[in-house]
Protein backbone atom coordinates (compact mmCIF):
# COMPACT_ATOMS: atom_id res chain seq x y z
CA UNK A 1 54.82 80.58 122.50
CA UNK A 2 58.07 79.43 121.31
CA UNK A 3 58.86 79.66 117.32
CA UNK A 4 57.59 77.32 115.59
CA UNK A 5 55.04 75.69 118.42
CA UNK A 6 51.68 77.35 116.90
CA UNK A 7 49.22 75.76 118.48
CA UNK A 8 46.65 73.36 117.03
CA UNK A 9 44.20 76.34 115.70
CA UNK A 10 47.06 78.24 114.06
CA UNK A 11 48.60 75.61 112.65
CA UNK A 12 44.89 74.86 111.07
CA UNK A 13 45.01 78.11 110.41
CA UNK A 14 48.17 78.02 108.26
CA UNK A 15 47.38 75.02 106.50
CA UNK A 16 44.06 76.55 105.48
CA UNK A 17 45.96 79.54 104.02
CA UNK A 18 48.62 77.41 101.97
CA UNK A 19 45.64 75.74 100.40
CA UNK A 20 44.51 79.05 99.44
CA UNK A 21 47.02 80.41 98.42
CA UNK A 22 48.30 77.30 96.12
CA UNK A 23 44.85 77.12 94.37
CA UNK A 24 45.95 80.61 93.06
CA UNK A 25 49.38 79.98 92.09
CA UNK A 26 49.30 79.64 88.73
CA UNK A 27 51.57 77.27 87.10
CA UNK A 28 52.81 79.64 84.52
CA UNK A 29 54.03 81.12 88.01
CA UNK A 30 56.52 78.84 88.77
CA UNK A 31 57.76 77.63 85.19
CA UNK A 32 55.37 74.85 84.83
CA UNK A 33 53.38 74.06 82.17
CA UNK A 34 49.39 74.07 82.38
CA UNK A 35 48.76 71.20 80.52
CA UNK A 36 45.39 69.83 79.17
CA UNK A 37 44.55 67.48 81.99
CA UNK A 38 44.43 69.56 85.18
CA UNK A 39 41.45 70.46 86.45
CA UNK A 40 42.05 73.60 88.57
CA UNK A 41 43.85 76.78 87.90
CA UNK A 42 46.04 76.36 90.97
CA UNK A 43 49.09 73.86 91.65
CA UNK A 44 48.39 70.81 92.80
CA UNK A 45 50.21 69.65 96.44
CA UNK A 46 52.77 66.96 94.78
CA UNK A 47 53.80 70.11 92.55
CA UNK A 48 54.33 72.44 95.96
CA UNK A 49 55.81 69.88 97.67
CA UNK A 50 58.43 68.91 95.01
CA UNK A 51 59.52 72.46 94.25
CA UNK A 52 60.00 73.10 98.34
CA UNK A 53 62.26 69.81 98.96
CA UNK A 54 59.66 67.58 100.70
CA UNK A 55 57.16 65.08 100.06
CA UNK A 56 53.95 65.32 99.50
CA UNK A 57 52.99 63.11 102.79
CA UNK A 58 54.27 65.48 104.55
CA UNK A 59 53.17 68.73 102.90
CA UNK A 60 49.25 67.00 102.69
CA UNK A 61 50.33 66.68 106.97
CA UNK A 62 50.97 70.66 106.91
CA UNK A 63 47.73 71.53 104.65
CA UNK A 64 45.91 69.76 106.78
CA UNK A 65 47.44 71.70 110.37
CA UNK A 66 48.67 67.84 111.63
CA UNK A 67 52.69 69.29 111.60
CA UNK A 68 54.71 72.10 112.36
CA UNK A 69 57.15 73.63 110.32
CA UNK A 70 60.63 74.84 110.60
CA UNK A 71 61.18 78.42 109.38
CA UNK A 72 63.20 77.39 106.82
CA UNK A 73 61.21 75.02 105.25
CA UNK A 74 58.15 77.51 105.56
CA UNK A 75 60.72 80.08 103.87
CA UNK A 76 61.06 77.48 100.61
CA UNK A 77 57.08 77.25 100.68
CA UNK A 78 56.32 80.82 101.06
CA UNK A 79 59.14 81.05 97.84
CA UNK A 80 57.35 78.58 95.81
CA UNK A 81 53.37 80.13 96.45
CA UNK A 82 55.81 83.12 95.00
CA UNK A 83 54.24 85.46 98.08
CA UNK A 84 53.82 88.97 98.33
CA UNK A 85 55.50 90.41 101.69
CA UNK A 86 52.31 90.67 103.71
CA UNK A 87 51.24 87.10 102.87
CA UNK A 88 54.73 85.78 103.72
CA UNK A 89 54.60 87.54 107.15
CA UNK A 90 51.12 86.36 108.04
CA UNK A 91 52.28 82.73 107.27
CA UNK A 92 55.13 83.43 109.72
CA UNK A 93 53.49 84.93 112.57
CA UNK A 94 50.87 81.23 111.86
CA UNK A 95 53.34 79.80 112.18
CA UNK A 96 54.48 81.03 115.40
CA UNK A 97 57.75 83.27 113.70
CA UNK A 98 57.50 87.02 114.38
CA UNK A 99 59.48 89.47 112.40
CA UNK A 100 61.81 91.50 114.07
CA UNK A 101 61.75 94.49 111.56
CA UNK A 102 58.91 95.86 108.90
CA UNK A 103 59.18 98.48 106.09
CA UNK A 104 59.97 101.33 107.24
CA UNK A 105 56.95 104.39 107.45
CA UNK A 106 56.47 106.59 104.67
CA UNK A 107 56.74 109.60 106.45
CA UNK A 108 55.67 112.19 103.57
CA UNK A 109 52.37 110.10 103.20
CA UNK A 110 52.07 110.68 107.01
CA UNK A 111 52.76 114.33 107.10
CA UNK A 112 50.25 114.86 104.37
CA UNK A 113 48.17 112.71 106.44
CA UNK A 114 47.80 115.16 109.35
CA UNK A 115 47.90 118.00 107.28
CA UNK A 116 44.69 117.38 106.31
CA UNK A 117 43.09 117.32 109.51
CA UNK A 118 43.14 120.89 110.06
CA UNK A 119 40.86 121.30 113.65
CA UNK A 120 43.20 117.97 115.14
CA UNK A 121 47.02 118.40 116.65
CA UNK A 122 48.78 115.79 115.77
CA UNK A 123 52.66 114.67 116.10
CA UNK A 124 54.40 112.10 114.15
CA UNK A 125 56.88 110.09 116.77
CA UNK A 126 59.61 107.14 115.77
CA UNK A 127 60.35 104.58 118.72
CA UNK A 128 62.31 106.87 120.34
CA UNK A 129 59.13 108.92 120.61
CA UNK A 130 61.43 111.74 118.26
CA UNK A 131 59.38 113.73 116.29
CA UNK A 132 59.37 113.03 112.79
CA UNK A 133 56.85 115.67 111.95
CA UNK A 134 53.51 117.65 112.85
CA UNK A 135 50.48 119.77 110.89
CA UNK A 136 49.73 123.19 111.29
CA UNK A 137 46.77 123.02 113.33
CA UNK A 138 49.64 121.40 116.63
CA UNK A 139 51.73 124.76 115.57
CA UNK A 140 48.51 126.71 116.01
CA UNK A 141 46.70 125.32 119.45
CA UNK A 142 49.49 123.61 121.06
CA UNK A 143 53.56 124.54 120.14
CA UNK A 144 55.40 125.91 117.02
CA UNK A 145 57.61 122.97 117.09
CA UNK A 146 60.08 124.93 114.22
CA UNK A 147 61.18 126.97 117.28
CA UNK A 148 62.54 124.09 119.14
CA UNK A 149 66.31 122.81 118.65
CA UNK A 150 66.29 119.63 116.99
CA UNK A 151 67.87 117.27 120.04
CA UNK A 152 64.96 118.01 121.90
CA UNK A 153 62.34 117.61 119.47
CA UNK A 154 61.14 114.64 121.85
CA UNK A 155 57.80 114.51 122.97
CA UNK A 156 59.35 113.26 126.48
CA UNK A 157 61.86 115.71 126.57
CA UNK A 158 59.32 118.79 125.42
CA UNK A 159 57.00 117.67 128.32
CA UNK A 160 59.18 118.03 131.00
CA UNK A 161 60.38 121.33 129.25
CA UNK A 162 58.91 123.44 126.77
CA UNK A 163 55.45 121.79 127.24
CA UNK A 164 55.00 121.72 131.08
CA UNK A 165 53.16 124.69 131.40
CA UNK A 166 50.76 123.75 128.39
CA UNK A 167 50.31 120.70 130.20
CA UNK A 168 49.39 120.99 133.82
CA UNK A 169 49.08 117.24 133.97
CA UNK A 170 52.21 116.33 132.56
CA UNK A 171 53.96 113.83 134.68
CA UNK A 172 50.95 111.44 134.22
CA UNK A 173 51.22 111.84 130.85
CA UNK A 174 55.30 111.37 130.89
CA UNK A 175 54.71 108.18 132.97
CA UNK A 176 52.73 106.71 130.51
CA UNK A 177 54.80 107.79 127.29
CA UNK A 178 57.84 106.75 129.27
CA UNK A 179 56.60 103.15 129.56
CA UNK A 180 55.64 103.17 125.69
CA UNK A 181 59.19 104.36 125.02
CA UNK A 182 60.79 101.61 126.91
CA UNK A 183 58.73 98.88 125.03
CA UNK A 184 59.88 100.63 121.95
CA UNK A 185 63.50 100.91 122.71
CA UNK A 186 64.44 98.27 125.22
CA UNK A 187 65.99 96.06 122.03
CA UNK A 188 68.39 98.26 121.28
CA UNK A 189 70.57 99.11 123.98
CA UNK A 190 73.43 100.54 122.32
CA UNK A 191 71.25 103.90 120.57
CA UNK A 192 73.49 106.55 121.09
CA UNK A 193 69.97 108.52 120.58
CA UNK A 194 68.75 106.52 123.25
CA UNK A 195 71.80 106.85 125.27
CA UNK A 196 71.22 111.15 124.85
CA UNK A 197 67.33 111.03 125.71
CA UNK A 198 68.26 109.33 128.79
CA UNK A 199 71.08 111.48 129.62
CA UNK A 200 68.65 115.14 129.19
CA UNK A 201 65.93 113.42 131.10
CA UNK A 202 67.79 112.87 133.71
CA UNK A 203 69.98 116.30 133.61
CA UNK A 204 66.69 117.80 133.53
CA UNK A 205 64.25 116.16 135.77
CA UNK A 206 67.14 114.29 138.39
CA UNK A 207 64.41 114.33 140.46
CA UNK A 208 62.57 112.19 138.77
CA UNK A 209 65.17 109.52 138.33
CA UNK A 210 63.15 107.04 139.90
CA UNK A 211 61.29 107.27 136.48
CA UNK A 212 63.88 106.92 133.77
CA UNK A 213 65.24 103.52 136.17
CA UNK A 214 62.28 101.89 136.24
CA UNK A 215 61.91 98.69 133.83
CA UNK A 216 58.53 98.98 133.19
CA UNK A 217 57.16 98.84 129.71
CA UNK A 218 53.57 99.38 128.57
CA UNK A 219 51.69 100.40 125.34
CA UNK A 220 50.90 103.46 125.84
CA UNK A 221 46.36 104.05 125.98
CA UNK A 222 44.16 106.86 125.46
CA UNK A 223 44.78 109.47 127.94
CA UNK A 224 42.61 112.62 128.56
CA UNK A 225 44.46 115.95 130.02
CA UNK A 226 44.48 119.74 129.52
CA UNK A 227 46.31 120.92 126.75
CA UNK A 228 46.21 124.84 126.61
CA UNK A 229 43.30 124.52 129.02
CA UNK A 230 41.11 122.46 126.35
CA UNK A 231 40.42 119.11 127.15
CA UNK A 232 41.74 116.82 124.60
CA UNK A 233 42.14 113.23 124.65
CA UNK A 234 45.62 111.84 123.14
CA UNK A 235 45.71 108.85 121.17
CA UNK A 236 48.68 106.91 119.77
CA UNK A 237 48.03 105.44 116.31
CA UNK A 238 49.76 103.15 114.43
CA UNK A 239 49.89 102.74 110.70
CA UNK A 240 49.89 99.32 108.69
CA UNK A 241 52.74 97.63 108.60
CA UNK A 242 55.44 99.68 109.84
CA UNK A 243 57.01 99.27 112.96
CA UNK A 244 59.05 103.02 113.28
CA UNK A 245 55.86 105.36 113.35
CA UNK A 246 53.40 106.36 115.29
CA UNK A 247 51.36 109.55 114.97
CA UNK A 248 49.78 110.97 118.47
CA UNK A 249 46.50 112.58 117.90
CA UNK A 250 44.83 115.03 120.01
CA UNK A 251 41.11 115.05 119.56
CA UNK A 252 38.93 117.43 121.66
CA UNK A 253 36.17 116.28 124.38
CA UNK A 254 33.73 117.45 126.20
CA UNK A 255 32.47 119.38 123.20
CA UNK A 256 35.44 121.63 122.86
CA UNK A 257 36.23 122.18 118.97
């Protein structure tokens, strides 16, 4: 879908949550007075439509899903309903605009996170699939990761090296990560971190070269292998709103615990 051609629903969809959120935009909000006469809390449409530069035919046309909307114009609305980053983004994406970047992951919430869990590896991994951190109990079961030198503190990179043997089935594991770290780092070309993850993979494993040339890109599922000879099935989770963390969990089947 090109931006800014929603479709009918979504565009119903957007005007729906305009309304909404203009009934609870208070008019103290936006410098206006409340005045004795009105008879809701929220602005009224001619008020929205005056403070974002167009008229109120038209805004009652985007309320009511009938129009689409250029971004900039949705911009000046989003400005005026004075929204919160979330709400701004999920009038966007209604819209049929997609943001390129989000906030970026709190990594110390996410190490605490997994440090919790004290029976479940788990690895923290940027696009790049570069480790970013991992709890005690991945030290423990699977690889004391504070042994490793930094470059290759990749989960790619560990998997054709330090983790191989831990890992019997590791090249249907790589093929799968390798498509997730494509989709992840395919829009930016010039990573010099890219560049070197590329450049050990293939110093490493020329053999598989094949691999690293492919254009391919996937999300990367649920995959069940041996790690340490326990059967544990590896999940890639991503938190809320950010868009440069992931945290790979390794949960135990077939009873193992």
């Amino acid at each position: 879908m090109s931006p800014g051609m929603s479709s009918a629903p979504l565009r119903r969809e957007l005007g729906g949550f305009l309304r909404a959120v203009r009934e609870h935009t208070a008019p103290a909000d936006v410098g206006l007075s409340t005045g004795a006469r009105r008879r809701t809390p929220g602005l009224r449409r001619e008020e929205v439509a005056a403070l974002s530069g167009v008229s109120i035919g038209w805004y009652t046309w985007l309320e009511q899903g009938r129009v689409a909307v250029s971004r900039q114009v949705l911009d000046s609305v989003c400005r005026v309903l004075r929204m919160d980053p979330g709400s701004r983004r999920h009038a966007l994406e209604l819209a049929g605009y997609h943001e390129e970047t989000a906030p970026p992951a709190d990594r110390d919430h996410l190490r605490r996170l997994i440090g919790s869990w004290p029976g479940t590896p788990a690895l923290i991994l940027d696009e790049r699939l570069d480790l970013g951190g991992w709890n005690p109990a991945y030290a423990d079961l699977v690889l004391d990761l504070s042994t490793v030198a930094r470059e290759r503190r990749n989960l790619l990179l560990l998997l054709v090296g330090e983790l191989r043997d831990a890992v019997p089935d590791w090249a249907r594991l790589v093929r799968g990560l390798y498509g997730q770290f494509r989709t992840g780092t395919d829009r930016r070309p010039d990573d010099p971190r890219v560049r070197d993850i590329r450049r050990l993979l293939a110093t490493q494993r020329p053999d598989l070269a094949h691999w690293w040339e492919c254009r391919s890109v996937a999300d990367f599922t649920p995959t069940t292998v041996e790690v340490r000879g326990v059967p544990m099935t590896l999940s890639l989770l991503r938190p809320v709103g950010t868009a440069d963390a992931s945290v790979l969990v390794h949960t135990p089947t077939d009873g193992h615990e």
